[in-house]
PDB file of N, CA and C in Angstrom:
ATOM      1  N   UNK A   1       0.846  -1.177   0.000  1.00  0.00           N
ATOM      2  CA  UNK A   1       0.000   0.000   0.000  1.00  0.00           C
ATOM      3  C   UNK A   1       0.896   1.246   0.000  1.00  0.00           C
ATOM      4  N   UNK A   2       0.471   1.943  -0.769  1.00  0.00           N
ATOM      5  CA  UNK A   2       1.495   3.356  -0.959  1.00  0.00           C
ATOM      6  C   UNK A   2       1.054   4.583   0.747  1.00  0.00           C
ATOM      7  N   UNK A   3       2.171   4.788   0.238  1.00  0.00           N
ATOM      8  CA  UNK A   3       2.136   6.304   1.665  1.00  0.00           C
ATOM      9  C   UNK A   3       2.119   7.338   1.069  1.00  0.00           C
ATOM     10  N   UNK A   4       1.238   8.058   2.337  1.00  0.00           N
ATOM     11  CA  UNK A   4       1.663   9.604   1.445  1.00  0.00           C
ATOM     12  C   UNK A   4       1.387  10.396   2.766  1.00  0.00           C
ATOM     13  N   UNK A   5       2.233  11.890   2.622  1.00  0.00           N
ATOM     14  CA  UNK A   5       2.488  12.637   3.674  1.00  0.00           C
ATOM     15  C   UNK A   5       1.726  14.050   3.310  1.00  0.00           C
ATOM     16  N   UNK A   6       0.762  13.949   1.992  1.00  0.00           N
ATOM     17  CA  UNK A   6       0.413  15.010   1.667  1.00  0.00           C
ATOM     18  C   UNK A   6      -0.334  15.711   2.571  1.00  0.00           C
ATOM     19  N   UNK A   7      -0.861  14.650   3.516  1.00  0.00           N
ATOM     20  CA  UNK A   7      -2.161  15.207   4.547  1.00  0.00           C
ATOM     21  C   UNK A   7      -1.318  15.768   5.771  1.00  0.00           C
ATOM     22  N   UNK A   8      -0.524  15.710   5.671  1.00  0.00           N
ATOM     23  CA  UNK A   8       0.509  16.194   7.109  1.00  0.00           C
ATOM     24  C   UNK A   8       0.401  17.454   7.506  1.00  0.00           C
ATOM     25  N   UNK A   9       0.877  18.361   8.209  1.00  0.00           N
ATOM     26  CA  UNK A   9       1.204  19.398   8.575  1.00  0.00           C
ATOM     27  C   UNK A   9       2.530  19.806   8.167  1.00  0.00           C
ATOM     28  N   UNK A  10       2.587  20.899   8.341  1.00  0.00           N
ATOM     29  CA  UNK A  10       4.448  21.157   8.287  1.00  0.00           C
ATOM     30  C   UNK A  10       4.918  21.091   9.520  1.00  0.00           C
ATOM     31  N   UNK A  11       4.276  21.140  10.702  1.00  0.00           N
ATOM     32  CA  UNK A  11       4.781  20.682  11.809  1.00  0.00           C
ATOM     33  C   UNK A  11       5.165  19.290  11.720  1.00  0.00           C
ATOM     34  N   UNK A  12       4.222  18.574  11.275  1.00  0.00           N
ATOM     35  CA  UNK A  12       4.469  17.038  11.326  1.00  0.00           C
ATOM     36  C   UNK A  12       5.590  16.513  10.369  1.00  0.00           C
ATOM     37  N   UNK A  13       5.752  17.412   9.903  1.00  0.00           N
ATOM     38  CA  UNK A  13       6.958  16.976   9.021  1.00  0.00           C
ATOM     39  C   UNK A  13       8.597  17.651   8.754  1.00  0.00           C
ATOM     40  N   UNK A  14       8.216  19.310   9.355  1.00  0.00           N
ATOM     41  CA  UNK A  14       9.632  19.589   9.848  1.00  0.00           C
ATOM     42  C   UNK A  14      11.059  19.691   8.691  1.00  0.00           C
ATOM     43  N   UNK A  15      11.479  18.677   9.354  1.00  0.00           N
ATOM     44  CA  UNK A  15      12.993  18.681   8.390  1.00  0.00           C
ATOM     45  C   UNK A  15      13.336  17.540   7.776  1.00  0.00           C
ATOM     46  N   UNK A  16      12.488  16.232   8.018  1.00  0.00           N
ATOM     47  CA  UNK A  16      12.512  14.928   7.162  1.00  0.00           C
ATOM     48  C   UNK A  16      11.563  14.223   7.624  1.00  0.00           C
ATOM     49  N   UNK A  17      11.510  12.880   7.082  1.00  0.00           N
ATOM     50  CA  UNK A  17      10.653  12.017   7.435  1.00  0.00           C
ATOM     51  C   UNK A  17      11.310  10.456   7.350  1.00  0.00           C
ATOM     52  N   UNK A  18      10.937   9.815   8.135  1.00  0.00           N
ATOM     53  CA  UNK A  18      10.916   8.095   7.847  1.00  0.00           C
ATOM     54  C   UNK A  18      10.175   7.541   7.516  1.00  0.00           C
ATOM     55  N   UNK A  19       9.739   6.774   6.711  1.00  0.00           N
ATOM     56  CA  UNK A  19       8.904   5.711   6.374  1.00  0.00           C
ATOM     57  C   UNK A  19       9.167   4.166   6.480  1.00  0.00           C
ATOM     58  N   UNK A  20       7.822   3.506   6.887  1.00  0.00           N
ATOM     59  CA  UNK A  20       8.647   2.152   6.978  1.00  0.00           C
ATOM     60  C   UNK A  20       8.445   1.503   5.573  1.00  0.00           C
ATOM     61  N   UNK A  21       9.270   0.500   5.570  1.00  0.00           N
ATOM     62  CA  UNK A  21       9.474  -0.135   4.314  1.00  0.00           C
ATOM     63  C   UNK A  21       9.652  -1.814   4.276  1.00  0.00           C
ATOM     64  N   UNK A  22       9.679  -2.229   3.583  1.00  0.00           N
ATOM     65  CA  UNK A  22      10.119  -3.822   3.756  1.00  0.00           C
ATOM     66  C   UNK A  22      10.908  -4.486   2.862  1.00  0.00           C
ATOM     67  N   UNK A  23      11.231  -3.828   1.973  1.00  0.00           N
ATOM     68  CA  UNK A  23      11.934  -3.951   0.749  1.00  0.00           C
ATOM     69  C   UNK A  23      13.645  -3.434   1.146  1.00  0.00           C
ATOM     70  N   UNK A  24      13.998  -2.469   2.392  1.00  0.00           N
ATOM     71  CA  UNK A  24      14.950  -1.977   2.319  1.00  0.00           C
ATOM     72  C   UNK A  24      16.433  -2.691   2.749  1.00  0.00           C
ATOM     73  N   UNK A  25      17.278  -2.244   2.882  1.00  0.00           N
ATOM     74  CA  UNK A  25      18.496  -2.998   3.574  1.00  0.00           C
ATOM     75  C   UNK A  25      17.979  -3.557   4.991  1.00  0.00           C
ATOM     76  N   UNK A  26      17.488  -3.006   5.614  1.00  0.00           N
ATOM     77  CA  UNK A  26      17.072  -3.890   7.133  1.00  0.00           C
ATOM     78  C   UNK A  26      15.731  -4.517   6.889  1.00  0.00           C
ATOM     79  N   UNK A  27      14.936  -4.808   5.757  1.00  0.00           N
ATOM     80  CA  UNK A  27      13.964  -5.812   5.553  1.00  0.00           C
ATOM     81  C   UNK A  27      13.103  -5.289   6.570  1.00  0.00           C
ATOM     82  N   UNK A  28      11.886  -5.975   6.615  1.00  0.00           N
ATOM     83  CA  UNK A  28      10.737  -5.104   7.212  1.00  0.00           C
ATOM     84  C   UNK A  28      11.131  -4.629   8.754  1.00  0.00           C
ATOM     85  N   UNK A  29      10.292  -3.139   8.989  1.00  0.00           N
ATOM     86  CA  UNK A  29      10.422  -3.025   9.221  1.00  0.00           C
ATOM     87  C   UNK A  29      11.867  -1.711   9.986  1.00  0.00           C
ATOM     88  N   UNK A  30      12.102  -1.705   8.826  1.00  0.00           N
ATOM     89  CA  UNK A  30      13.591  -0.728   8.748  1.00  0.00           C
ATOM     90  C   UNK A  30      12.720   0.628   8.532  1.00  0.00           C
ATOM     91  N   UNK A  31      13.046   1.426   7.811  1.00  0.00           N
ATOM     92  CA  UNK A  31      12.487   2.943   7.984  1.00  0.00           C
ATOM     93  C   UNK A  31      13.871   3.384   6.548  1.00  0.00           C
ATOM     94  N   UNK A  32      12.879   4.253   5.846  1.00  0.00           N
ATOM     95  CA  UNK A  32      13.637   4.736   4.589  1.00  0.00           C
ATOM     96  C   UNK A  32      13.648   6.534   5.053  1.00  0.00           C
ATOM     97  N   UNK A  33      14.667   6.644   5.108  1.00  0.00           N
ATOM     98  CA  UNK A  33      15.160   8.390   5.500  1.00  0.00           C
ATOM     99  C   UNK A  33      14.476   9.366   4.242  1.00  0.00           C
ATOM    100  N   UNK A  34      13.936  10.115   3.955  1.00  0.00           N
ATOM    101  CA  UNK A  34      13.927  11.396   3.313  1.00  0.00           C
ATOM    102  C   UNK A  34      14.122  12.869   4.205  1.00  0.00           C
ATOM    103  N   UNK A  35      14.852  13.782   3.717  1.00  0.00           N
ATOM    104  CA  UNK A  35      15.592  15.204   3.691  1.00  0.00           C
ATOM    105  C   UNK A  35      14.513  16.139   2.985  1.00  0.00           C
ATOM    106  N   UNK A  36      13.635  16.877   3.702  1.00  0.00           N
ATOM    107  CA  UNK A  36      12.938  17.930   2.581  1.00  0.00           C
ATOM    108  C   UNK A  36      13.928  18.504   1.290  1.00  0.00           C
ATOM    109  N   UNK A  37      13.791  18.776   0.262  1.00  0.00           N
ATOM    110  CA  UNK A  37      15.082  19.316  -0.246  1.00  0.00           C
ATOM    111  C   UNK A  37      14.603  21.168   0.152  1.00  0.00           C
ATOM    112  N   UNK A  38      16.016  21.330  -0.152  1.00  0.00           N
ATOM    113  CA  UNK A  38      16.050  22.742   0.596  1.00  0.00           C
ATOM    114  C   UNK A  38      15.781  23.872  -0.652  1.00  0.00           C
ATOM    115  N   UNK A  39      15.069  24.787  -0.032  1.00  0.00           N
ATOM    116  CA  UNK A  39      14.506  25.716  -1.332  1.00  0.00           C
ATOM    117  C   UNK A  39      13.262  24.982  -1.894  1.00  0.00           C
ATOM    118  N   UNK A  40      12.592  23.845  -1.598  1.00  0.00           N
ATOM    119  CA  UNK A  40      11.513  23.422  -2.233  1.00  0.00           C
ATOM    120  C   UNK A  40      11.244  22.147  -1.094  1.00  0.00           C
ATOM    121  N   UNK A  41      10.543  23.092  -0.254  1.00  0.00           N
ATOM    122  CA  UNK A  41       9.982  21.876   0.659  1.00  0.00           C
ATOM    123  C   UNK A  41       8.586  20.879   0.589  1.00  0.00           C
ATOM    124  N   UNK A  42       7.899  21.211  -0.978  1.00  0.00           N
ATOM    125  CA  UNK A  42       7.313  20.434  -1.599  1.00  0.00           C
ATOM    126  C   UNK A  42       8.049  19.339  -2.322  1.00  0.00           C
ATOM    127  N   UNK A  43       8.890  19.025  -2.379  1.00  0.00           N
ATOM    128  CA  UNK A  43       9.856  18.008  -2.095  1.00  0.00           C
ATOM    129  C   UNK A  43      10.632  17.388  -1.191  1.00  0.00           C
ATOM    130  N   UNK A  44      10.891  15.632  -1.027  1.00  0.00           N
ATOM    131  CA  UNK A  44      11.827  15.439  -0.676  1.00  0.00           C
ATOM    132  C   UNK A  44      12.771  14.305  -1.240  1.00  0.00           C
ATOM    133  N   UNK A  45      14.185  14.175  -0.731  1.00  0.00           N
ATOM    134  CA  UNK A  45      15.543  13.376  -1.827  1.00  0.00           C
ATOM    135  C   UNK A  45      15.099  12.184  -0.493  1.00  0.00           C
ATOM    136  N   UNK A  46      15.668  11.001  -1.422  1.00  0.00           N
ATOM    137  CA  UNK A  46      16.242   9.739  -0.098  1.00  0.00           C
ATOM    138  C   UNK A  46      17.084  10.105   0.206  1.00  0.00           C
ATOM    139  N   UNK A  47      17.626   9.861   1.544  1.00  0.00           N
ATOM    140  CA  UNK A  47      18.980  10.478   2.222  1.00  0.00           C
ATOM    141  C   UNK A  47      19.528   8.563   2.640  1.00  0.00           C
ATOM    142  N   UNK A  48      18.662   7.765   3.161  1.00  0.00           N
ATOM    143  CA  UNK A  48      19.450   6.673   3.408  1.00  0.00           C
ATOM    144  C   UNK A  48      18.251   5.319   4.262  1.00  0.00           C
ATOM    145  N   UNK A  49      19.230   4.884   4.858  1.00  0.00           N
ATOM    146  CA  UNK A  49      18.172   4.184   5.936  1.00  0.00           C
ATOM    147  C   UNK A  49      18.631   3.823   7.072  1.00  0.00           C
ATOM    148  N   UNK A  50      17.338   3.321   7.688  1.00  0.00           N
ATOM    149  CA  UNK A  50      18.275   2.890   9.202  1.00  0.00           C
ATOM    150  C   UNK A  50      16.977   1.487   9.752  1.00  0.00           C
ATOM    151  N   UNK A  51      17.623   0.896  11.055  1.00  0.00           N
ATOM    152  CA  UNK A  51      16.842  -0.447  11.392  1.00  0.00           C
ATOM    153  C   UNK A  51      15.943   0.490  12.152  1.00  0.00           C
TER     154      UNK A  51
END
């Protein structure tokens, strides 16, 4: 099922976000990093991941 952060706040979302994932290097359960990009915080880049 897809995610989406469109409904968020900008409080709720700040300066990045995690998402979980199951597909990633730590297999379910891990969390996929995004970075708002800067100058266009209607965007964001993958930055990485973590468990």
């Amino acid at each position: 099922m897809p995610f989406s952060i469109t409904d968020w706040t900008a409080d709720e979302i700040q300066t990045a976000v995690a998402l979980m994932t199951e597909l990633g290097q730590f297999g379910v359960g891990g969390r996929a990093l995004y970075d708002l990009r800067p100058g266009w915080r209607a965007r964001s880049d993958w930055s990485g991941e973590t468990p």
